[in-house]
PDB file of N, CA and C in Angstrom:
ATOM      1  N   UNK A   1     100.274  83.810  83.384  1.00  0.00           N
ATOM      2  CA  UNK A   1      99.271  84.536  82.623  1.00  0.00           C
ATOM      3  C   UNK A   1      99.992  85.420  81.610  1.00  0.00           C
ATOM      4  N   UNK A   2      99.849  85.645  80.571  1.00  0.00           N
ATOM      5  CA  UNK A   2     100.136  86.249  79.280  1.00  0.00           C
ATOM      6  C   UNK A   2      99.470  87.755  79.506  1.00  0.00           C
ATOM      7  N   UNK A   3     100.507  88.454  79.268  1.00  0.00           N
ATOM      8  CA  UNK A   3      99.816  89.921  79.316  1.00  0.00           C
ATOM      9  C   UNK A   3      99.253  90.320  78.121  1.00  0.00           C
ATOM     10  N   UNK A   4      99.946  89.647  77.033  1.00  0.00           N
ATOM     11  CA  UNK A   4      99.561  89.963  75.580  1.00  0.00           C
ATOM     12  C   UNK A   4     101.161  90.315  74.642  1.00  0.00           C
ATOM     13  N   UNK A   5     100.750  90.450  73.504  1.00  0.00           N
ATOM     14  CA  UNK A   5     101.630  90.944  72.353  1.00  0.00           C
ATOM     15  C   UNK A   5     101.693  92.626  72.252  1.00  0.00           C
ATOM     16  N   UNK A   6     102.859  92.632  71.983  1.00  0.00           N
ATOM     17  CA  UNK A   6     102.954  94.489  71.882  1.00  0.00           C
ATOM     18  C   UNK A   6     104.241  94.325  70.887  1.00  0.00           C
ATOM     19  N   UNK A   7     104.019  95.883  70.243  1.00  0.00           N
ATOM     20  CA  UNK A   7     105.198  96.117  69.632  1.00  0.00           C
ATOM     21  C   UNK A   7     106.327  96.981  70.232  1.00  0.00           C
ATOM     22  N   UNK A   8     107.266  97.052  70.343  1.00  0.00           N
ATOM     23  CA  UNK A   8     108.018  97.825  71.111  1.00  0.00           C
ATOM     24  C   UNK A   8     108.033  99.230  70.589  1.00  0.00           C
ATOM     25  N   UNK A   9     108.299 100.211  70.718  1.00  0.00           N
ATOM     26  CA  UNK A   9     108.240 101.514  70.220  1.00  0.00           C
ATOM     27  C   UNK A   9     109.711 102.327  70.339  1.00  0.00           C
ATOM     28  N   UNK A  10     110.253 101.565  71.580  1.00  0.00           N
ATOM     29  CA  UNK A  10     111.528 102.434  72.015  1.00  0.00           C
ATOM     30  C   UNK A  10     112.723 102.546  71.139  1.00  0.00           C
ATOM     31  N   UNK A  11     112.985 101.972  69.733  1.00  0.00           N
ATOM     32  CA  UNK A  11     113.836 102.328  69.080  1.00  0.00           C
ATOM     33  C   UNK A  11     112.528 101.945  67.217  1.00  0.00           C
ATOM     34  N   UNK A  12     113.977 102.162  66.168  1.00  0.00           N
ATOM     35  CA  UNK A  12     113.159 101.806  64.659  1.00  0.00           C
ATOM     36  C   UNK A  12     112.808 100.623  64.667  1.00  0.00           C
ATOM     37  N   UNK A  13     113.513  99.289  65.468  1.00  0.00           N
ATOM     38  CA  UNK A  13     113.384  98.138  65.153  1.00  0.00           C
ATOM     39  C   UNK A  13     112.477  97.612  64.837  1.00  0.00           C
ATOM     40  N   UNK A  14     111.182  98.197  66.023  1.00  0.00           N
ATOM     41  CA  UNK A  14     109.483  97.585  65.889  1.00  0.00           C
ATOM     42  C   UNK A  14     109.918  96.552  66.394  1.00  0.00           C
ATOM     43  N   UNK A  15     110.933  95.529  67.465  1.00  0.00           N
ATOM     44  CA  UNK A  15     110.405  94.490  67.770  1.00  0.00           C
ATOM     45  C   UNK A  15     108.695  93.635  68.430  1.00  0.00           C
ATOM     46  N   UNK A  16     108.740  92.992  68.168  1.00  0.00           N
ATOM     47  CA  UNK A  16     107.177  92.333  68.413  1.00  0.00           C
ATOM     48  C   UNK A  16     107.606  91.338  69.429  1.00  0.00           C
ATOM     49  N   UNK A  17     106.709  92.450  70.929  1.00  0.00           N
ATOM     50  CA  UNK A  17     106.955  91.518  72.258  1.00  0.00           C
ATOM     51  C   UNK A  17     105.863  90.635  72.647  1.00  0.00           C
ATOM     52  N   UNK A  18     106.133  89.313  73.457  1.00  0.00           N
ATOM     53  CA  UNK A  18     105.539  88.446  73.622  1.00  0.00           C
ATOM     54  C   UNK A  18     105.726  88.579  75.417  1.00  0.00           C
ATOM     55  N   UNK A  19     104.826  89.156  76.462  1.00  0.00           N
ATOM     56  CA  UNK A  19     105.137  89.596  77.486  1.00  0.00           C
ATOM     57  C   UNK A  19     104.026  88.906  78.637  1.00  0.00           C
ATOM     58  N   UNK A  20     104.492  87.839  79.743  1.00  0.00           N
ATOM     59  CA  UNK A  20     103.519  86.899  80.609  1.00  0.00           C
ATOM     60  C   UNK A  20     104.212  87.504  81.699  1.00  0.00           C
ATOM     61  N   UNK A  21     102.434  87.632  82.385  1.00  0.00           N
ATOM     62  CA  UNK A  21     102.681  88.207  83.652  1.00  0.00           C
ATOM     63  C   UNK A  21     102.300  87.158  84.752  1.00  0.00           C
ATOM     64  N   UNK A  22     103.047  87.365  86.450  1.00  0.00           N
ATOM     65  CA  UNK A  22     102.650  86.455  87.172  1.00  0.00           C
ATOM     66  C   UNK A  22     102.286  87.041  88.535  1.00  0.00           C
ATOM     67  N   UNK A  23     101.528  86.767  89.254  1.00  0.00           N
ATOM     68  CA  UNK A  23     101.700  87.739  90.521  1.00  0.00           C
ATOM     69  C   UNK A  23     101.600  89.085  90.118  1.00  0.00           C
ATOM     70  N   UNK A  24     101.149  89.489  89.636  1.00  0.00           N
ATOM     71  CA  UNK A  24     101.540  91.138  88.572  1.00  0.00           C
ATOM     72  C   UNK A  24     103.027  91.658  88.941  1.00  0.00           C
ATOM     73  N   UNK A  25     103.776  90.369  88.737  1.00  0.00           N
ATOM     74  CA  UNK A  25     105.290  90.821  88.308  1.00  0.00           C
ATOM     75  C   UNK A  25     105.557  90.176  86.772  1.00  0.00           C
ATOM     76  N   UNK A  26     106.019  91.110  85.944  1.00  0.00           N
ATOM     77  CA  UNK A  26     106.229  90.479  84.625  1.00  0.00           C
ATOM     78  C   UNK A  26     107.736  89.256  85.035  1.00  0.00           C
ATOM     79  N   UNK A  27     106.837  87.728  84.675  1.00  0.00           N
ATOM     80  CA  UNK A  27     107.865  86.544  84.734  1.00  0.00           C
ATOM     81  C   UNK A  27     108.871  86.680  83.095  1.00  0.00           C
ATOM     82  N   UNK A  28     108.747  86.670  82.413  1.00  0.00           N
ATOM     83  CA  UNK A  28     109.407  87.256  80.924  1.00  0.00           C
ATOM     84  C   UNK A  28     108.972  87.764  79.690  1.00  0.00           C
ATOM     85  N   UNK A  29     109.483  88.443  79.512  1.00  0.00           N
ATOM     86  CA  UNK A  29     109.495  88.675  77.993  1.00  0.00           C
ATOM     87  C   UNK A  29     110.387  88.354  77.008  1.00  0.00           C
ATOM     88  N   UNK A  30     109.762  87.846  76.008  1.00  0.00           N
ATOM     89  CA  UNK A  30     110.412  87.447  74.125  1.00  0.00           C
ATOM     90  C   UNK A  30     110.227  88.638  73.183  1.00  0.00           C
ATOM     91  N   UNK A  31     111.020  88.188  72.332  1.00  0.00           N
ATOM     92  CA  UNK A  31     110.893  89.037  71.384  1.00  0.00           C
ATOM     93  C   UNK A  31     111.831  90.282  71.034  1.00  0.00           C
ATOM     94  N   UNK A  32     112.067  90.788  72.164  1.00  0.00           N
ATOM     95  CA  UNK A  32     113.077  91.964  72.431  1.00  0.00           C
ATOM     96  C   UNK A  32     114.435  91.824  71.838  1.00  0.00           C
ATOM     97  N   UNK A  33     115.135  92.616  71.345  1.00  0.00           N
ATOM     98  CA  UNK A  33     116.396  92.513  70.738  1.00  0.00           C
ATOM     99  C   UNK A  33     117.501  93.221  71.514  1.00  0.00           C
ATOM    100  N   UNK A  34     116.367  94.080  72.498  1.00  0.00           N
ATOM    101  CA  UNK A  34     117.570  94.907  72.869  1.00  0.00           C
ATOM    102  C   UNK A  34     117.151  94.817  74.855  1.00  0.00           C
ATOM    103  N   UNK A  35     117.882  95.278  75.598  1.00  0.00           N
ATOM    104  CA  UNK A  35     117.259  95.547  77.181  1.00  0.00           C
ATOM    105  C   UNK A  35     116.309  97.008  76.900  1.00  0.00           C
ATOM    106  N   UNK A  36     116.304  97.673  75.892  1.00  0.00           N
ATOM    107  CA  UNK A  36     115.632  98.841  76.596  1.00  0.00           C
ATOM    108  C   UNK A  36     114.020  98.021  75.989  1.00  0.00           C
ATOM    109  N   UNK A  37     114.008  97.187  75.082  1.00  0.00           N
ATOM    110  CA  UNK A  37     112.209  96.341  74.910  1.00  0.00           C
ATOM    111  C   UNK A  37     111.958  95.774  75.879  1.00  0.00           C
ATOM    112  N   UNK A  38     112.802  95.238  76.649  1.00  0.00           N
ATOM    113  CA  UNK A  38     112.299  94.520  77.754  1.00  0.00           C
ATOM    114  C   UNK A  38     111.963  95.523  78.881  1.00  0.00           C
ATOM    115  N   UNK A  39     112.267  96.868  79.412  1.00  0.00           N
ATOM    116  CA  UNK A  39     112.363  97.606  80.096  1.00  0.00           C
ATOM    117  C   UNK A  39     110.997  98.489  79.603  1.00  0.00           C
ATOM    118  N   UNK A  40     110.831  98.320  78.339  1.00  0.00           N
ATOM    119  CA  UNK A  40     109.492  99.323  77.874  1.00  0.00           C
ATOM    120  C   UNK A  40     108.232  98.153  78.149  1.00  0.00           C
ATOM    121  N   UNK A  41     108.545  96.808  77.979  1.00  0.00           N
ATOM    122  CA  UNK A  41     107.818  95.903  78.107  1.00  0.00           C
ATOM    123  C   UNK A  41     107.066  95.895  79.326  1.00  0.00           C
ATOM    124  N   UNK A  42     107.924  95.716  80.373  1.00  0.00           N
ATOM    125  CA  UNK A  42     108.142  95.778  81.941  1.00  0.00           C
ATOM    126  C   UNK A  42     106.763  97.109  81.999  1.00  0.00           C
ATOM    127  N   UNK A  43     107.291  98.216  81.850  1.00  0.00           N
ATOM    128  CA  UNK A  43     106.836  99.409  82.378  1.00  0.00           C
ATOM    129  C   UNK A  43     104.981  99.285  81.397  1.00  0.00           C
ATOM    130  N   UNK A  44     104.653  98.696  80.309  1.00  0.00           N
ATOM    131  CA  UNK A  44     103.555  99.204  79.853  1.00  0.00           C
ATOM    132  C   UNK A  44     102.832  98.113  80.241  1.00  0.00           C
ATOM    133  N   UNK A  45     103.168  96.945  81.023  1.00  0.00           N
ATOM    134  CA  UNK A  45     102.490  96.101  81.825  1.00  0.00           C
ATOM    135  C   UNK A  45     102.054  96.221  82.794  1.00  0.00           C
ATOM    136  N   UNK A  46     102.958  96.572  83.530  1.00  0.00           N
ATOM    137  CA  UNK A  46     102.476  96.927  85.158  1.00  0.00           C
ATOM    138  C   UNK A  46     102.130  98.720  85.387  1.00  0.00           C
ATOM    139  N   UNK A  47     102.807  99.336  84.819  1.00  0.00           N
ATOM    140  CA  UNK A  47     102.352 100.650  84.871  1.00  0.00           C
ATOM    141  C   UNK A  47     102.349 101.641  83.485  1.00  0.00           C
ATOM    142  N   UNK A  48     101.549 101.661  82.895  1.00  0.00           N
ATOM    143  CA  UNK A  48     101.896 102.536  81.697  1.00  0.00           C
ATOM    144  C   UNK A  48     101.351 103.853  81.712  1.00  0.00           C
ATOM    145  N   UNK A  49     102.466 104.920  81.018  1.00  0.00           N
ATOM    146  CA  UNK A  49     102.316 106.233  81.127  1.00  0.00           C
ATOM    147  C   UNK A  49     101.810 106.700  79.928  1.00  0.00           C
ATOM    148  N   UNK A  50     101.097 107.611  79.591  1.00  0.00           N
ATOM    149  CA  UNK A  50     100.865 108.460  78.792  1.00  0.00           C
ATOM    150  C   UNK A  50     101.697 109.915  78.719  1.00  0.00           C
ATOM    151  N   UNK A  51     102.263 110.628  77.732  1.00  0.00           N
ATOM    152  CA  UNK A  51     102.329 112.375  77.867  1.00  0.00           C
ATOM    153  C   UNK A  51     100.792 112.556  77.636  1.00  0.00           C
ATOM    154  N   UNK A  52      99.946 113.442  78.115  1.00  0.00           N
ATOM    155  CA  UNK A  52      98.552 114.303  77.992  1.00  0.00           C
ATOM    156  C   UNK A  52      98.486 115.390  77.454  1.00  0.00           C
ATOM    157  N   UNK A  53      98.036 115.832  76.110  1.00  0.00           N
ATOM    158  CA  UNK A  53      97.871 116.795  75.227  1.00  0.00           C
ATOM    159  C   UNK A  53      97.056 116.775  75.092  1.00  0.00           C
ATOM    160  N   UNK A  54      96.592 118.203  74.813  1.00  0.00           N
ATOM    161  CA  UNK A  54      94.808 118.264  74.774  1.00  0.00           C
ATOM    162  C   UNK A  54      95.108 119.846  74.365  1.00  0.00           C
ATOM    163  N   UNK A  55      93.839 120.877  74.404  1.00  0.00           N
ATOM    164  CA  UNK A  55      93.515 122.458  74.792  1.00  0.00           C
ATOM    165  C   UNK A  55      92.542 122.466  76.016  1.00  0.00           C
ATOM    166  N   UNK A  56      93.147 124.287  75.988  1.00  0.00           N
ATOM    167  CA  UNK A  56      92.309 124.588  77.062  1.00  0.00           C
ATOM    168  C   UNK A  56      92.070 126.130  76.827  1.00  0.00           C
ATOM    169  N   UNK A  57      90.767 126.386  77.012  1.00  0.00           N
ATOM    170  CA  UNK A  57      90.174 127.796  76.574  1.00  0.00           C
ATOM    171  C   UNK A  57      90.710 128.960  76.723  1.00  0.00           C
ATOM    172  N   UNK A  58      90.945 130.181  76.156  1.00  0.00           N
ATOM    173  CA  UNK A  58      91.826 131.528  76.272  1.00  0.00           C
ATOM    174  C   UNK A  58      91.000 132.483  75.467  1.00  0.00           C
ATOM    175  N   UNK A  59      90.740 133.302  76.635  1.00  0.00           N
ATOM    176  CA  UNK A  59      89.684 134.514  76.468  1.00  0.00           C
ATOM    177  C   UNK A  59      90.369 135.559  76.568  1.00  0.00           C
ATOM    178  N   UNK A  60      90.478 136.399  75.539  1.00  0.00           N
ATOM    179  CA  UNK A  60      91.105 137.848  74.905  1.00  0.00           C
ATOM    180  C   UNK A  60      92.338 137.207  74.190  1.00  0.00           C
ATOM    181  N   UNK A  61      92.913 136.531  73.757  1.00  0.00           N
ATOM    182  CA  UNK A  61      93.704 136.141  72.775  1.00  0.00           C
ATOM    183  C   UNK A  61      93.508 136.154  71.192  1.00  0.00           C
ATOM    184  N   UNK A  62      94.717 135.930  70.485  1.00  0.00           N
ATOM    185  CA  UNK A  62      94.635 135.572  69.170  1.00  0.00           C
ATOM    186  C   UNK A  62      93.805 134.427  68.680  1.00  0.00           C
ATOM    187  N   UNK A  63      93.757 133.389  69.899  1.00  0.00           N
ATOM    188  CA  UNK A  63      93.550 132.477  69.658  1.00  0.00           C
ATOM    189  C   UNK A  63      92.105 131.769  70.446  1.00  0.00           C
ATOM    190  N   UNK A  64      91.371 131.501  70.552  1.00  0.00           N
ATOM    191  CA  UNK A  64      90.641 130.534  71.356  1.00  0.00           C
ATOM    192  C   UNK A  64      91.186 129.520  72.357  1.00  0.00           C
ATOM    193  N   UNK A  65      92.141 128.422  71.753  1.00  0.00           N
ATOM    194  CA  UNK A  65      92.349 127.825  72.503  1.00  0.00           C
ATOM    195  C   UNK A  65      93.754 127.140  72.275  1.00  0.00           C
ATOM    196  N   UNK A  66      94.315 126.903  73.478  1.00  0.00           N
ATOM    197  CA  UNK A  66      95.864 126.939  73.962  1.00  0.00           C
ATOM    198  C   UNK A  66      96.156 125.445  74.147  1.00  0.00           C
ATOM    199  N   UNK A  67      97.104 125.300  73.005  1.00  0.00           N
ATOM    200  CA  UNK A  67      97.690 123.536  73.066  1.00  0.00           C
ATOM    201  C   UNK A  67      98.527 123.071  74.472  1.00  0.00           C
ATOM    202  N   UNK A  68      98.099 122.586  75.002  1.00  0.00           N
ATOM    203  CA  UNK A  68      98.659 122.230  76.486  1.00  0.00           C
ATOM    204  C   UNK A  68      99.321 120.571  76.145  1.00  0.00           C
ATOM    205  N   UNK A  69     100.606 120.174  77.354  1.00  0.00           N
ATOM    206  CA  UNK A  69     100.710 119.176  77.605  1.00  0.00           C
ATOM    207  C   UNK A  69     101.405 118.838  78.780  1.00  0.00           C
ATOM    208  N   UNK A  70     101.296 117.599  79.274  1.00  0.00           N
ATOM    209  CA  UNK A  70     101.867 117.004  80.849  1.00  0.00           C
ATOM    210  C   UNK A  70     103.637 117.319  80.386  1.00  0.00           C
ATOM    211  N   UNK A  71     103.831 117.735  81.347  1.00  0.00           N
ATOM    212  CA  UNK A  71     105.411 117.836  81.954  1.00  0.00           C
ATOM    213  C   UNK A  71     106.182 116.667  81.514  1.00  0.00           C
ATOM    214  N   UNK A  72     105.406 115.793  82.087  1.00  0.00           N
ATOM    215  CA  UNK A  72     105.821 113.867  81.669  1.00  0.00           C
ATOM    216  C   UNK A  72     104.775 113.115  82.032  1.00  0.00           C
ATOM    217  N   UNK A  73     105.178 111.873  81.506  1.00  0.00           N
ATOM    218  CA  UNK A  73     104.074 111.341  81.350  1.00  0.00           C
ATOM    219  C   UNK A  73     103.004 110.931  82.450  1.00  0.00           C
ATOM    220  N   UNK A  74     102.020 110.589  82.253  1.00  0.00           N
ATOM    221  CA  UNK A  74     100.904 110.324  83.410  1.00  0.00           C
ATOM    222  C   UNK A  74     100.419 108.867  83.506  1.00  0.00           C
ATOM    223  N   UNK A  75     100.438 108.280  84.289  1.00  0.00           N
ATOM    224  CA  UNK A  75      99.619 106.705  84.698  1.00  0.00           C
ATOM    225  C   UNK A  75      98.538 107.148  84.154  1.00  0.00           C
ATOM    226  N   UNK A  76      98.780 105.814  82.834  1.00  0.00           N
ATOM    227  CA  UNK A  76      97.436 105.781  82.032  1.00  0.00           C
ATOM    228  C   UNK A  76      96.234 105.537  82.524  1.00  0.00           C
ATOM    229  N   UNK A  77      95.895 105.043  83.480  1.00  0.00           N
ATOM    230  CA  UNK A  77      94.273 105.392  84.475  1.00  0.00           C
ATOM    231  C   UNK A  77      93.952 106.947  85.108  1.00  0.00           C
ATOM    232  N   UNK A  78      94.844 107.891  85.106  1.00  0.00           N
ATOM    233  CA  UNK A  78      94.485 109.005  85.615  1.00  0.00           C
ATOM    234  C   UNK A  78      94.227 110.238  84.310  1.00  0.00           C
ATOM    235  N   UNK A  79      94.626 109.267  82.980  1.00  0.00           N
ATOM    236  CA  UNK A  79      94.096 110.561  81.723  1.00  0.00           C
ATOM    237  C   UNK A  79      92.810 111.414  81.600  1.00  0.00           C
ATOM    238  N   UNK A  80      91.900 109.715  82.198  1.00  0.00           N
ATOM    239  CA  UNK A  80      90.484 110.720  81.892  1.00  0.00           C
ATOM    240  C   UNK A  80      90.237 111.609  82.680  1.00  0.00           C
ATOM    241  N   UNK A  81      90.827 111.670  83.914  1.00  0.00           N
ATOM    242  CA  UNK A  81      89.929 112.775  85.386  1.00  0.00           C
ATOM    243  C   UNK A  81      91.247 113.846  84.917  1.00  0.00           C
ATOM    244  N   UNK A  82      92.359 113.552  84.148  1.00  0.00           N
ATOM    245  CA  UNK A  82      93.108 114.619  84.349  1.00  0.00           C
ATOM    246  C   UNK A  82      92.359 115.510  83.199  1.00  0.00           C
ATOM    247  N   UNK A  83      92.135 114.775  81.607  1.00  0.00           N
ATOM    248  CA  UNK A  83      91.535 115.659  80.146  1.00  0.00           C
ATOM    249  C   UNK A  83      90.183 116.483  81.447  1.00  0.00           C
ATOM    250  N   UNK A  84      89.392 115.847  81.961  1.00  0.00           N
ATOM    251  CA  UNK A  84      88.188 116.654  82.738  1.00  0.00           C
ATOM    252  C   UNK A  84      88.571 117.736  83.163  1.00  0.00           C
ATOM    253  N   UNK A  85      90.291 117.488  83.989  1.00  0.00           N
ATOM    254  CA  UNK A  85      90.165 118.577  85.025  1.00  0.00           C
ATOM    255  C   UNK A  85      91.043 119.810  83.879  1.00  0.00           C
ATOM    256  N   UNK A  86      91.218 119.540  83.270  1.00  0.00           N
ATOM    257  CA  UNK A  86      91.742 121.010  81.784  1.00  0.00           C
ATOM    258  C   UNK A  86      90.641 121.286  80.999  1.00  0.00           C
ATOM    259  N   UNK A  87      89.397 120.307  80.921  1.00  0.00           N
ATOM    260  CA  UNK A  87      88.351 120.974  80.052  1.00  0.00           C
ATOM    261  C   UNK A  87      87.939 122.147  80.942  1.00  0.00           C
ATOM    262  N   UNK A  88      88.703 122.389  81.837  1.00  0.00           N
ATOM    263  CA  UNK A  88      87.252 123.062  83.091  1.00  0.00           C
ATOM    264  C   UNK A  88      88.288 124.502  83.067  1.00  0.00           C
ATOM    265  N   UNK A  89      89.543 124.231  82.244  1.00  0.00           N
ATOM    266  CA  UNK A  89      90.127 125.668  83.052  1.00  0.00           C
ATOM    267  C   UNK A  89      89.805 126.611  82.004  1.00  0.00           C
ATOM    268  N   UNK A  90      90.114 127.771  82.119  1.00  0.00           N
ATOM    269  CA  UNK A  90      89.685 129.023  81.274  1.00  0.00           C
ATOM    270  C   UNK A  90      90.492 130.364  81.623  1.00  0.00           C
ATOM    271  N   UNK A  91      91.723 130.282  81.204  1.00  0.00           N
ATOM    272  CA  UNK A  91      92.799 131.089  80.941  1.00  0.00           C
ATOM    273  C   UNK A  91      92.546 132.378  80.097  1.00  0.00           C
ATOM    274  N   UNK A  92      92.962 133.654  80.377  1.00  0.00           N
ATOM    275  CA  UNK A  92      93.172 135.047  79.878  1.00  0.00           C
ATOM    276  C   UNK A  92      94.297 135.536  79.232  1.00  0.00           C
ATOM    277  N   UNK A  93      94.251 135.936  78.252  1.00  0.00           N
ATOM    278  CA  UNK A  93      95.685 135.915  77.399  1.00  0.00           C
ATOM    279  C   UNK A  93      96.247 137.238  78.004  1.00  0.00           C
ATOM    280  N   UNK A  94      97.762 137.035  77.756  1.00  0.00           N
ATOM    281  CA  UNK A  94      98.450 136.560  76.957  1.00  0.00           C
ATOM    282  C   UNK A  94      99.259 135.505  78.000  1.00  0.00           C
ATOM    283  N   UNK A  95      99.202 134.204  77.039  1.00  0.00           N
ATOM    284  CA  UNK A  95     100.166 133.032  77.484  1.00  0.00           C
ATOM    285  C   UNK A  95     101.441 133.018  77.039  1.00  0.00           C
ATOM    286  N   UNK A  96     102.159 132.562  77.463  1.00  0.00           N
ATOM    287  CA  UNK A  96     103.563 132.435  76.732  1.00  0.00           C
ATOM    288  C   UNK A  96     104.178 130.992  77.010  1.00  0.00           C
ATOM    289  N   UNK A  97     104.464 130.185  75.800  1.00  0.00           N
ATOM    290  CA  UNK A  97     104.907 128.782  75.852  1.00  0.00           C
ATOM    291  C   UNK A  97     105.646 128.574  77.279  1.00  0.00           C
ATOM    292  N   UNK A  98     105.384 127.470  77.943  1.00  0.00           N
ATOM    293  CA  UNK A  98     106.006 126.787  79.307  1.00  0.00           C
ATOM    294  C   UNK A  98     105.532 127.358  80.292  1.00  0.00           C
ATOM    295  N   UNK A  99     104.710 128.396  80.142  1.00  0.00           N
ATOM    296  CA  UNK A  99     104.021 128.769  81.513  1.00  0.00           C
ATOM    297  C   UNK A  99     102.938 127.770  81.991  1.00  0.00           C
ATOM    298  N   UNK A 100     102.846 127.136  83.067  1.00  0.00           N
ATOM    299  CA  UNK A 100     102.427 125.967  83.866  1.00  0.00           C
ATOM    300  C   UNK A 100     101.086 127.002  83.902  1.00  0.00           C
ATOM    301  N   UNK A 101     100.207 125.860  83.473  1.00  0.00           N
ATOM    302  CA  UNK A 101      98.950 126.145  83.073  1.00  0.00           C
ATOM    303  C   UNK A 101      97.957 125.366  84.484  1.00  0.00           C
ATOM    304  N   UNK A 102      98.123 124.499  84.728  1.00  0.00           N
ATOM    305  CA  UNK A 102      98.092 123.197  85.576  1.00  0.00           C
ATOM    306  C   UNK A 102      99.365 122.723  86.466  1.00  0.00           C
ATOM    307  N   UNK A 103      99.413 123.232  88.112  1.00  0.00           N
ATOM    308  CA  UNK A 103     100.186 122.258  89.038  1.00  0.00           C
ATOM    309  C   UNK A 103      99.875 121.041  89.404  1.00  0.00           C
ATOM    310  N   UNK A 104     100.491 120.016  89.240  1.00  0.00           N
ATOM    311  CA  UNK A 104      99.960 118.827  90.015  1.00  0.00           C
ATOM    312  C   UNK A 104      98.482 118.649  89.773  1.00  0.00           C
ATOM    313  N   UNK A 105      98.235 118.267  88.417  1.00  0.00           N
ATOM    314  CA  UNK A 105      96.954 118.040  87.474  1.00  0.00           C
ATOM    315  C   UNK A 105      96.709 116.548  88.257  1.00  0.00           C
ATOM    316  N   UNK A 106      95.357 116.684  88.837  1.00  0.00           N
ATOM    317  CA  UNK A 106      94.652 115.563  89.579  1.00  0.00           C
ATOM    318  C   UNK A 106      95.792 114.825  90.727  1.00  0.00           C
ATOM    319  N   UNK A 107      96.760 115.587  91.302  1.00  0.00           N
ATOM    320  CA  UNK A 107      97.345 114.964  92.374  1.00  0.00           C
ATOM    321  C   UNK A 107      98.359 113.842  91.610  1.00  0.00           C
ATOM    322  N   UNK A 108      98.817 114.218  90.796  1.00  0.00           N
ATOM    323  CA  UNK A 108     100.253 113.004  89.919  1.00  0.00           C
ATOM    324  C   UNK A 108     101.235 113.778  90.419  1.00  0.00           C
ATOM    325  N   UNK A 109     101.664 114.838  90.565  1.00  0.00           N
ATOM    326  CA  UNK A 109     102.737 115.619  90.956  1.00  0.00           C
ATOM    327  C   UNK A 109     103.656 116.504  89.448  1.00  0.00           C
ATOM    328  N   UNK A 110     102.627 116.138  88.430  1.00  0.00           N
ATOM    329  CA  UNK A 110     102.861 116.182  87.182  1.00  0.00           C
ATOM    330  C   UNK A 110     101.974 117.902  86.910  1.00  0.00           C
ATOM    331  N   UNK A 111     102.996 118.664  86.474  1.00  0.00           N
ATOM    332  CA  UNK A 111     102.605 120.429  85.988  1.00  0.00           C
ATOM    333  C   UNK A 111     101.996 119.739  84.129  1.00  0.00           C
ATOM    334  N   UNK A 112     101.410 120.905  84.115  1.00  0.00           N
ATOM    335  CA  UNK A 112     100.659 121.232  82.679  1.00  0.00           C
ATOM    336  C   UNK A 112     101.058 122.000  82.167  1.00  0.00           C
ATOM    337  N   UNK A 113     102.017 122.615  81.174  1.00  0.00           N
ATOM    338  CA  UNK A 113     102.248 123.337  80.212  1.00  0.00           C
ATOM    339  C   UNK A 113     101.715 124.007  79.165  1.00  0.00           C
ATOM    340  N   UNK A 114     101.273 125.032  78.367  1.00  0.00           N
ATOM    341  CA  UNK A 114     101.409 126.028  77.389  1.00  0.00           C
ATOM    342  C   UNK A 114     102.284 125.133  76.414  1.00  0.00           C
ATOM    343  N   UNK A 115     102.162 125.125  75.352  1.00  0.00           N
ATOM    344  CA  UNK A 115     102.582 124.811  74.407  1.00  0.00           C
ATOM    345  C   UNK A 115     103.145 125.775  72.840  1.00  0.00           C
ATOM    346  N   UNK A 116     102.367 126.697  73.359  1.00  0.00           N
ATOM    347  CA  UNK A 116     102.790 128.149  72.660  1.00  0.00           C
ATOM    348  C   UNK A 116     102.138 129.424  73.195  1.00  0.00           C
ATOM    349  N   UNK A 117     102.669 130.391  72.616  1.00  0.00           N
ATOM    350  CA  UNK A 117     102.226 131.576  73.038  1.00  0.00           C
ATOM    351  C   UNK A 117     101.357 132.222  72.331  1.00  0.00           C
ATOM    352  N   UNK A 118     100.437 132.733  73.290  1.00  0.00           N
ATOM    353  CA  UNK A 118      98.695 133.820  72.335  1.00  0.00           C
ATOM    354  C   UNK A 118      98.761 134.685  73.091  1.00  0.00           C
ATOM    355  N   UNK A 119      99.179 136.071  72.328  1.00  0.00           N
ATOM    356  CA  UNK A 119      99.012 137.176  72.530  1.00  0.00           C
ATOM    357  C   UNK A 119      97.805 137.716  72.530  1.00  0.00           C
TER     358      UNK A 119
END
């Protein structure tokens, strides 16, 4: 079974992968020029991650609202319940960039970050 066409992203090259899956183990990929396309190939087949950036509300600040993002990246099926579970928080200033906004956002083991600071 053919997983589909993708472009690689992991270097300038842009190679254009040609990636068949079997058993949901990827049997090969074409196209790749290098091992790290085949390795990005691999990973956005069987499991692909997102980083999660979004805001989240800040009451008595400069600002309204506070650019947040995942620690690293998140299994792309858990974005939507994770964006839900940050629409819901509602933070008091003052923040200061890297202060973990979110522990273990929806049970990934993945912290939420501040992205800057509102005094």
């Amino acid at each position: 079974m053919k997983c589909g066409r993708m472009t690689c992203i992991v270097c300038p090259m842009g190679c254009e992968l040609e990636v068949y899956v079997e058993n949901d183990m990827v049997s090969s990929v074409t196209g790749n020029k290098c091992r790290r396309g085949e390795a990005y190939a691999v990973e956005e087949c069987i499991n692909p991650v997102r980083t999660v950036t979004t805001t989240v509300r800040v009451y008595g600040g400069s600002l309204p609202l506070l650019p947040v993002k995942s620690e690293k990246p998140i299994s792309k099926h858990k974005i939507r319940d994770c964006v839900a579970a940050l629409k819901q928080i509602q933070l008091h200033a003052p923040v200061k960039i890297g202060d973990i906004v979110v522990e273990n956002v929806c049970n990934t083991g993945i912290n939420v970050v501040a992205c800057r600071d509102i005094d």
